[in-house]
N, C-alpha and C. Protein backbone atom coordinates (compact mmCIF):
# COMPACT_ATOMS: atom_id res chain seq x y z
N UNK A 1 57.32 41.92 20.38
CA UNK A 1 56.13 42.36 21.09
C UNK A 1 56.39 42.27 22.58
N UNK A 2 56.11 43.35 23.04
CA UNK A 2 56.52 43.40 24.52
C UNK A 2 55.37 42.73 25.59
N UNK A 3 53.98 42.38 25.01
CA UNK A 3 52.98 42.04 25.62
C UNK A 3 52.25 40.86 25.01
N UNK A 4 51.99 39.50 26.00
CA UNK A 4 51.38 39.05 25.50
C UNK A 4 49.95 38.79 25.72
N UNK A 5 48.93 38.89 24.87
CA UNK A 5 47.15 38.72 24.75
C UNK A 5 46.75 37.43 24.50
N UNK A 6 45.49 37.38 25.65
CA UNK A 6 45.50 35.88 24.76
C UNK A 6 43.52 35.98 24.99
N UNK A 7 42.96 35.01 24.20
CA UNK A 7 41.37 35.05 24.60
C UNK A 7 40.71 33.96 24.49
N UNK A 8 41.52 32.98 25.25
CA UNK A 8 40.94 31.59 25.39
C UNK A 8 39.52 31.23 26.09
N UNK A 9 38.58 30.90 25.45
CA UNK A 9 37.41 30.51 26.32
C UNK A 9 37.72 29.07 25.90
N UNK A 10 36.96 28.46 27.20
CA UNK A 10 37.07 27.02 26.60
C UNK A 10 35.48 26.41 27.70
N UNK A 11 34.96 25.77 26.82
CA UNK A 11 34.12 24.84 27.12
C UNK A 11 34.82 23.20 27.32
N UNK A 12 34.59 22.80 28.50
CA UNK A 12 35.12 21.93 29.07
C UNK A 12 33.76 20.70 29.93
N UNK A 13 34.12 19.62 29.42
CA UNK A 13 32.53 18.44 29.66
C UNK A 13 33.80 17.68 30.61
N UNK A 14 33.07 16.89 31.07
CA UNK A 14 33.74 15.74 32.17
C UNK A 14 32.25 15.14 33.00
N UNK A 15 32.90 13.73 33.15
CA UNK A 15 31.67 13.59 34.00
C UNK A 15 32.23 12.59 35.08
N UNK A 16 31.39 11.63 35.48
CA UNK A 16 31.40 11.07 37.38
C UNK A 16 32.16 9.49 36.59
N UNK A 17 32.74 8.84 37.42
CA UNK A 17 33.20 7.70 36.86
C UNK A 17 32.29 6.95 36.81
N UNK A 18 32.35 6.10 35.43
CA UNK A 18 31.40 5.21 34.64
C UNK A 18 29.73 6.40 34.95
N UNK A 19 30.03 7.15 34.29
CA UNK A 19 28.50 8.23 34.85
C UNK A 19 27.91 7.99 35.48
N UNK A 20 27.77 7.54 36.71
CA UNK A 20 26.88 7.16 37.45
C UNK A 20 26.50 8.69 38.29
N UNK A 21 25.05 8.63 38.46
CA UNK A 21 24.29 9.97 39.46
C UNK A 21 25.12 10.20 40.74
N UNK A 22 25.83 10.51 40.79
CA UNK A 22 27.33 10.67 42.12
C UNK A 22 26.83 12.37 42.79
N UNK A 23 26.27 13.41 41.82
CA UNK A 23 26.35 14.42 42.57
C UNK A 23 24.87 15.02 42.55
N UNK A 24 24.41 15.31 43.94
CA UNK A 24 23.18 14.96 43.94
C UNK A 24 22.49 16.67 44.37
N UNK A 25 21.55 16.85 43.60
CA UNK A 25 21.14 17.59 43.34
C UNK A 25 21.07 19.16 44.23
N UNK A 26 21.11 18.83 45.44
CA UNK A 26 21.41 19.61 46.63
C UNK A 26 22.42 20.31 46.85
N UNK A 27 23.52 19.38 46.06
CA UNK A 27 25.22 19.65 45.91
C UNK A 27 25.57 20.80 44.76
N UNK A 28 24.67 20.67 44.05
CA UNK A 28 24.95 21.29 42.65
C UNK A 28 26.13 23.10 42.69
N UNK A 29 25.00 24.00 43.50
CA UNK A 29 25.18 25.03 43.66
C UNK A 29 26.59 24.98 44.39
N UNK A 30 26.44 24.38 45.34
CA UNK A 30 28.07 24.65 46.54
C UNK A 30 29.53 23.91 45.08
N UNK A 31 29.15 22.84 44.55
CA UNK A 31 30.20 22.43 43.44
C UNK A 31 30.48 23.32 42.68
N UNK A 32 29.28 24.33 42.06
CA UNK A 32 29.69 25.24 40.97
C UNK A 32 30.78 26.61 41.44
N UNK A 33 30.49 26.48 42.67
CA UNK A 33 30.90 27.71 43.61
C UNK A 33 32.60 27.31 43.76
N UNK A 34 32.45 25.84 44.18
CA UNK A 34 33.65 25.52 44.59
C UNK A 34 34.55 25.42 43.06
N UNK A 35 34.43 24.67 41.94
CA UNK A 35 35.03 24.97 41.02
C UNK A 35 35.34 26.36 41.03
N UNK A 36 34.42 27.31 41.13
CA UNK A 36 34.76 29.19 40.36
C UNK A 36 35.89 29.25 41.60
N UNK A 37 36.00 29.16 42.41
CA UNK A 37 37.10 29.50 43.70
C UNK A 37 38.14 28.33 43.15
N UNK A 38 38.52 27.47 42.53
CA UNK A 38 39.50 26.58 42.54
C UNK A 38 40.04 27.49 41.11
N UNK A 39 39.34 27.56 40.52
CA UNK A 39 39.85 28.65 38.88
C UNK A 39 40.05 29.97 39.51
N UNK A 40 39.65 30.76 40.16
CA UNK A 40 40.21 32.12 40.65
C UNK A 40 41.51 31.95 41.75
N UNK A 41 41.33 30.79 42.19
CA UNK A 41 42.57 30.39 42.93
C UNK A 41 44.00 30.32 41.98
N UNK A 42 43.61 29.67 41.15
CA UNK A 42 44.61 28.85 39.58
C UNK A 42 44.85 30.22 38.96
N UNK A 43 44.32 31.46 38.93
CA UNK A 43 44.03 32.55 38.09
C UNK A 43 43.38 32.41 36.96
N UNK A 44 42.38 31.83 36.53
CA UNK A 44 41.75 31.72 35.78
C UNK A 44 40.37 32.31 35.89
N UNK A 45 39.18 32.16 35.12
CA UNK A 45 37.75 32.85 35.57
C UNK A 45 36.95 31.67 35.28
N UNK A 46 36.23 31.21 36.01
CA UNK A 46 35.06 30.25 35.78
C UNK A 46 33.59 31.71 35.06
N UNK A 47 33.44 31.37 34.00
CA UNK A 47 32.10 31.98 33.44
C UNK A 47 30.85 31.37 33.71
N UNK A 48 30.59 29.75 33.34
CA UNK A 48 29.47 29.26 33.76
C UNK A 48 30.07 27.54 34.03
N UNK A 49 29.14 27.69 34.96
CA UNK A 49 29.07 25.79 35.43
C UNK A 49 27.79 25.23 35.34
N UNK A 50 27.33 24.26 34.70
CA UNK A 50 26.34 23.43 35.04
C UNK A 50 26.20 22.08 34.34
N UNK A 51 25.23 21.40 34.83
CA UNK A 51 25.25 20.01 34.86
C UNK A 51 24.16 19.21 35.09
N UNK A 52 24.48 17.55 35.63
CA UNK A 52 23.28 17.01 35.82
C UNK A 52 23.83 16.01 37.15
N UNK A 53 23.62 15.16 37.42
CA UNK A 53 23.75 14.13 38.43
C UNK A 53 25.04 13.46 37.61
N UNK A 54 25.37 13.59 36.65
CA UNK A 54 26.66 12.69 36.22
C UNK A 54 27.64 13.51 35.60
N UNK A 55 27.34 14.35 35.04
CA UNK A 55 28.52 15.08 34.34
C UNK A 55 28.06 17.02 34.45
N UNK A 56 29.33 17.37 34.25
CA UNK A 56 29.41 18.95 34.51
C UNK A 56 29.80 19.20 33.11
N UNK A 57 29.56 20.86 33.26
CA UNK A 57 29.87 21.29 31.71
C UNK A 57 30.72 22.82 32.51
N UNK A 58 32.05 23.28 31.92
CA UNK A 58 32.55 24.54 32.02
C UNK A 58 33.02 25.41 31.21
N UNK A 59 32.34 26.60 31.84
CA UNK A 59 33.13 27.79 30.56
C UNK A 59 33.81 28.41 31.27
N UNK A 60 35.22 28.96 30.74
CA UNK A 60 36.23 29.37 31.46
C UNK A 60 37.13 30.00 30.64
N UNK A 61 38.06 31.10 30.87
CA UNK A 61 38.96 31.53 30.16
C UNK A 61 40.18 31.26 30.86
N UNK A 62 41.39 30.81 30.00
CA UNK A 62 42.28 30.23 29.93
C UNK A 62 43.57 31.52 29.84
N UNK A 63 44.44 31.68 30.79
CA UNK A 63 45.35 32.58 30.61
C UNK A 63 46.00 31.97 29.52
N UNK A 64 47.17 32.95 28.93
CA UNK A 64 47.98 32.45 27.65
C UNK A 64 49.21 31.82 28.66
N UNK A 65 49.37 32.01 29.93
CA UNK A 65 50.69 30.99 30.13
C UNK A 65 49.98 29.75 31.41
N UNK A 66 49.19 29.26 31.22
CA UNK A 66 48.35 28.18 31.77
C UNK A 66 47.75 27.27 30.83
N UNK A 67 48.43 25.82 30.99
CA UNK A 67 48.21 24.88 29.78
C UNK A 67 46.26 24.60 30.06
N UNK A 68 46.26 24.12 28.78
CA UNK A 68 45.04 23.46 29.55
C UNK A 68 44.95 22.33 30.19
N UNK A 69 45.37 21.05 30.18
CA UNK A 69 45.91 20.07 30.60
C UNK A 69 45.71 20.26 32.22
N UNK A 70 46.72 21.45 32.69
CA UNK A 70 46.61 21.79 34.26
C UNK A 70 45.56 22.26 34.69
N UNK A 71 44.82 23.06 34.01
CA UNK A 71 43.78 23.73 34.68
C UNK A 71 42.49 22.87 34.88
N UNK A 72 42.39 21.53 33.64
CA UNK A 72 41.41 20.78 34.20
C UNK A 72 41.77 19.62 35.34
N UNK A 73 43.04 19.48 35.52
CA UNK A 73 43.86 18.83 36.55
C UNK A 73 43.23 19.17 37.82
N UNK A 74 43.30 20.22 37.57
CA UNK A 74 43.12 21.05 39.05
C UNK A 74 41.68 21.01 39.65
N UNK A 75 41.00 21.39 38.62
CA UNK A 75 39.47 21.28 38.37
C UNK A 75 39.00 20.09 39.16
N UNK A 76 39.31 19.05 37.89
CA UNK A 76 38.81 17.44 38.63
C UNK A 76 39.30 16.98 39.71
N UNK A 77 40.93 17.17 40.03
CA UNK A 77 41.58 16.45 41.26
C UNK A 77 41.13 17.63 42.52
N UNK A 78 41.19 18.82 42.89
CA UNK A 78 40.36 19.04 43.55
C UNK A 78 39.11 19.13 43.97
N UNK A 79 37.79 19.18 42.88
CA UNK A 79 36.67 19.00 43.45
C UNK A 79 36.36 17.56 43.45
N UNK A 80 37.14 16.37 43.35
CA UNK A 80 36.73 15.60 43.28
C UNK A 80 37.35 15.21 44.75
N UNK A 81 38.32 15.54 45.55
CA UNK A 81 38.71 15.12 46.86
C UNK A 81 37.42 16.70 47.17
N UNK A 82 37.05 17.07 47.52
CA UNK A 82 36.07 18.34 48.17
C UNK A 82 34.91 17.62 48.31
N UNK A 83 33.92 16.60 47.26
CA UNK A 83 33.40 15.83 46.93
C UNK A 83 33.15 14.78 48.06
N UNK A 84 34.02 14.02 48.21
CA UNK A 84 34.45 12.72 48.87
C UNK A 84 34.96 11.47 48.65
N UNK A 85 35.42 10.71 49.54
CA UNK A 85 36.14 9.77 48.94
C UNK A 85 35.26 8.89 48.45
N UNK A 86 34.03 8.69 48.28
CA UNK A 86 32.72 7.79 47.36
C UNK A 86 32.57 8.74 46.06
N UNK A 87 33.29 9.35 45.86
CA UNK A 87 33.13 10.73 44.33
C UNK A 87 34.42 10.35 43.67
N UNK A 88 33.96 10.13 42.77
CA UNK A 88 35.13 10.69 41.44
C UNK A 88 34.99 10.87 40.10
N UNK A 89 35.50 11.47 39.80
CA UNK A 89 35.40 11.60 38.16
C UNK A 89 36.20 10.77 36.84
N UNK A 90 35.60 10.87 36.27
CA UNK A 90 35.95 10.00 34.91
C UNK A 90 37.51 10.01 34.70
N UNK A 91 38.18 9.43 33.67
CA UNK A 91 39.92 9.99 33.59
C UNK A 91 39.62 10.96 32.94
N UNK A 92 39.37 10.57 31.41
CA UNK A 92 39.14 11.65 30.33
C UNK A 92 38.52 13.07 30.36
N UNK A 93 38.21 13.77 29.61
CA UNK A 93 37.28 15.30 29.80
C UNK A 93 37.61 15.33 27.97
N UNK A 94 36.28 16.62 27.84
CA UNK A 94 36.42 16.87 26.53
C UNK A 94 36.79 18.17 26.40
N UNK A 95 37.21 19.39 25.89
CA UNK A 95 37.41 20.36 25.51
C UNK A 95 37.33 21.23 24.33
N UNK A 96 36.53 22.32 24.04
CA UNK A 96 36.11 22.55 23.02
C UNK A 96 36.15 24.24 22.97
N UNK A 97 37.25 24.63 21.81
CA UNK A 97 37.24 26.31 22.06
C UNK A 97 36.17 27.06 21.50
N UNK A 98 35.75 28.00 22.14
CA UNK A 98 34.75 28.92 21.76
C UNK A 98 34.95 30.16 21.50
N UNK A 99 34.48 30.79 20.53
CA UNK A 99 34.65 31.83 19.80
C UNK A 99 33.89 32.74 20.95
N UNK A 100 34.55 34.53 20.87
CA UNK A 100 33.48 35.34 21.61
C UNK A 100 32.57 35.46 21.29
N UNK A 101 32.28 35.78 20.22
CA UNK A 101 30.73 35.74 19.67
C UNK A 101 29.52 34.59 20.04
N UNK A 102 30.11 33.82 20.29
CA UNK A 102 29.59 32.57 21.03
C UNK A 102 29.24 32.18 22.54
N UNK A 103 30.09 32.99 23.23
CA UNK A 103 30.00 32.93 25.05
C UNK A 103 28.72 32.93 25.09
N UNK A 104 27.96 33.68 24.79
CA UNK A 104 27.16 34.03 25.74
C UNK A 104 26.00 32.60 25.18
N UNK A 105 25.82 32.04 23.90
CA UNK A 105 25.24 30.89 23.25
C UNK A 105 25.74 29.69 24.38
N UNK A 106 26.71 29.47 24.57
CA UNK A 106 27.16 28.41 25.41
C UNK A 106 26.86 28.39 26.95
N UNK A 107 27.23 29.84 27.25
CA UNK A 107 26.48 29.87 28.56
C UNK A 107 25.09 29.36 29.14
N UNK A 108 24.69 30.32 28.17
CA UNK A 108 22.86 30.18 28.06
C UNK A 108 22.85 27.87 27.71
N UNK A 109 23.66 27.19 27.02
CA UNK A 109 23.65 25.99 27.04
C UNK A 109 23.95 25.32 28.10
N UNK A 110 25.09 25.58 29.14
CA UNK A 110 25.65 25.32 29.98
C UNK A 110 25.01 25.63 30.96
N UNK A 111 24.12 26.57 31.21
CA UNK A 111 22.92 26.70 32.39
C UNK A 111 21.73 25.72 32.62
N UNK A 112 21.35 25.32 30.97
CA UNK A 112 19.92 24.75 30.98
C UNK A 112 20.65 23.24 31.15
N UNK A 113 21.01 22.83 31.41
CA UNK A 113 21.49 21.35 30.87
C UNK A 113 20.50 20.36 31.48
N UNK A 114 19.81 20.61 32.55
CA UNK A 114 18.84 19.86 33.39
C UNK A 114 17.46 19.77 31.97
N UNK A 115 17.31 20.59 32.06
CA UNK A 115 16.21 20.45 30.23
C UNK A 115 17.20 20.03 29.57
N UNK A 116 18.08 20.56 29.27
CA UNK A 116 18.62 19.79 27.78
C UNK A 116 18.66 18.37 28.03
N UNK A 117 18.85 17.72 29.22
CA UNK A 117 19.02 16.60 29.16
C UNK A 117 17.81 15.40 29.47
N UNK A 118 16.85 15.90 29.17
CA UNK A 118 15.15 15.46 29.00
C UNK A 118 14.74 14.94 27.96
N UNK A 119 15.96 15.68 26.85
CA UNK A 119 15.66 14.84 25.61
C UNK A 119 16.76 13.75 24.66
N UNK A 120 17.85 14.38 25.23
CA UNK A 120 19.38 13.58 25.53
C UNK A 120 19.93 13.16 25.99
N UNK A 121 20.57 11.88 26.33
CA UNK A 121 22.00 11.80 27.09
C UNK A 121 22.94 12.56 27.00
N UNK A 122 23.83 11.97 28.08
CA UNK A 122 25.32 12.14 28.07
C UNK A 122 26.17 11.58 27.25
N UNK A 123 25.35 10.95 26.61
CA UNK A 123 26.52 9.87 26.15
C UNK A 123 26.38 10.76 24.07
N UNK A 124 24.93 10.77 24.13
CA UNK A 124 24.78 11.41 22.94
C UNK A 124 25.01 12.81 22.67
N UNK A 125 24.59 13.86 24.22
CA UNK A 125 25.31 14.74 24.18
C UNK A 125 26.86 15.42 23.64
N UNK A 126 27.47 14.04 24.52
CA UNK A 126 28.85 14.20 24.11
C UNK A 126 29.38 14.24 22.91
N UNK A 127 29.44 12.72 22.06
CA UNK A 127 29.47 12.33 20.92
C UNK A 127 28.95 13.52 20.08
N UNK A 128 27.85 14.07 20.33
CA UNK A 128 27.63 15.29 18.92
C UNK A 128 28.29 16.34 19.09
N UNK A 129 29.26 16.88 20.68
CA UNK A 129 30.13 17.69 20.42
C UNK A 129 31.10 17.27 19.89
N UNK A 130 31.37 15.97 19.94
CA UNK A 130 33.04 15.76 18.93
C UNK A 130 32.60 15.79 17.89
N UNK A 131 31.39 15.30 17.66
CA UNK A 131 30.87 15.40 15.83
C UNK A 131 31.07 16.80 15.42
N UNK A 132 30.16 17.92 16.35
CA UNK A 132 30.34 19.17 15.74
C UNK A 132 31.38 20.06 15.30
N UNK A 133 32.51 19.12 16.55
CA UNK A 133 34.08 20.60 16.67
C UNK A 133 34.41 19.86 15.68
N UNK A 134 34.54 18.61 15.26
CA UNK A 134 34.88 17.62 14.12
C UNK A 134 36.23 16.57 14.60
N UNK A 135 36.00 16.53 16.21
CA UNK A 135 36.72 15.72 16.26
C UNK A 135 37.12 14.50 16.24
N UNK A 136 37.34 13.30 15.77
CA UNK A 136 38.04 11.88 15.49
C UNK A 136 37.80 11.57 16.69
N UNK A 137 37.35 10.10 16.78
CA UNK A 137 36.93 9.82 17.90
C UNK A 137 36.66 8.30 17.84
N UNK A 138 37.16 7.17 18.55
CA UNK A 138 37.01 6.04 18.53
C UNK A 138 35.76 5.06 19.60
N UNK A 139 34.56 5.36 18.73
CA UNK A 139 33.49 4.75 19.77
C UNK A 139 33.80 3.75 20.96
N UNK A 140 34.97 2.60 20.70
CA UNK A 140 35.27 1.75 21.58
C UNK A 140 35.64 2.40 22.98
N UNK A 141 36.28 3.37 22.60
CA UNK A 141 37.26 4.11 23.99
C UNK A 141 36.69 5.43 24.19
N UNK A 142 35.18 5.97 23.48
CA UNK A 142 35.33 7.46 24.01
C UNK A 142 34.70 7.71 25.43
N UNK A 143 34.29 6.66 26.32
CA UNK A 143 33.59 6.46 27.33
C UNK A 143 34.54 5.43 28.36
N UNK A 144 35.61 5.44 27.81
CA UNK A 144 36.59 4.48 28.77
C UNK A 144 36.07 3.31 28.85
């Protein structure tokens, strides 16, 4: 095959170290902006960003020769120096692939998260996405 295709979306969670409210509400818009310019920089596409005072949520498509590994590298270690040196983010992140048929379901999730999170945590948030993708997961360590 002379060409290669690829159609990675990926939903991507991370949040502020030990979650604490680090990014404050004012900030929101200029962060989401600055991630989509750090992924069009990387060649990648930021689709949607959103969040709360402790953790972000991203949808993004993933070229086929860009690990994922790097691209959230890039993600966290630059907006987190853009941020300031009182900002940082967690070590870990979660990652979760999404079907096309699905973008636009996740988006529409990844926008509201300020409601969604009125009736949830972060912490429970999280945990039911590893429950759902079905991933293994050791309560002691999934929060560092």
């Amino acid at each position: 095959m002379s060409h290669t295709y690829a159609n990675n979306f990926i939903h991507c969670v991370f949040s502020t170290k030990d979650r604490r409210p680090l990014i404050p509400a004012g900030r929101t818009d200029e962060l989401y902006a600055y991630l989509g310019g750090i992924a069009r920089g990387e060649g990648f596409s930021l689709i949607a960003a959103g969040g709360t005072a402790n953790h972000v949520h991203l949808l993004f498509v993933l070229p086929a020769d860009y690990t994922l590994a790097h691209a959230v590298q890039k993600l966290k270690g630059s907006s987190s120096r853009w941020m300031g040196h009182e900002f940082s983010w967690q070590e870990g992140y979660g990652t979760f692939s999404v079907s096309s048929s699905q973008v636009e379901v996740v988006k529409g999730y990844i926008q509201n998260q300020e409601e969604h999170h009125r009736k949830r945590s972060f912490e429970e948030e999280f945990v039911a996405l590893l429950r759902n993708c079905g991933i293994e997961y050791d309560e002691r360590y999934v929060f560092g």
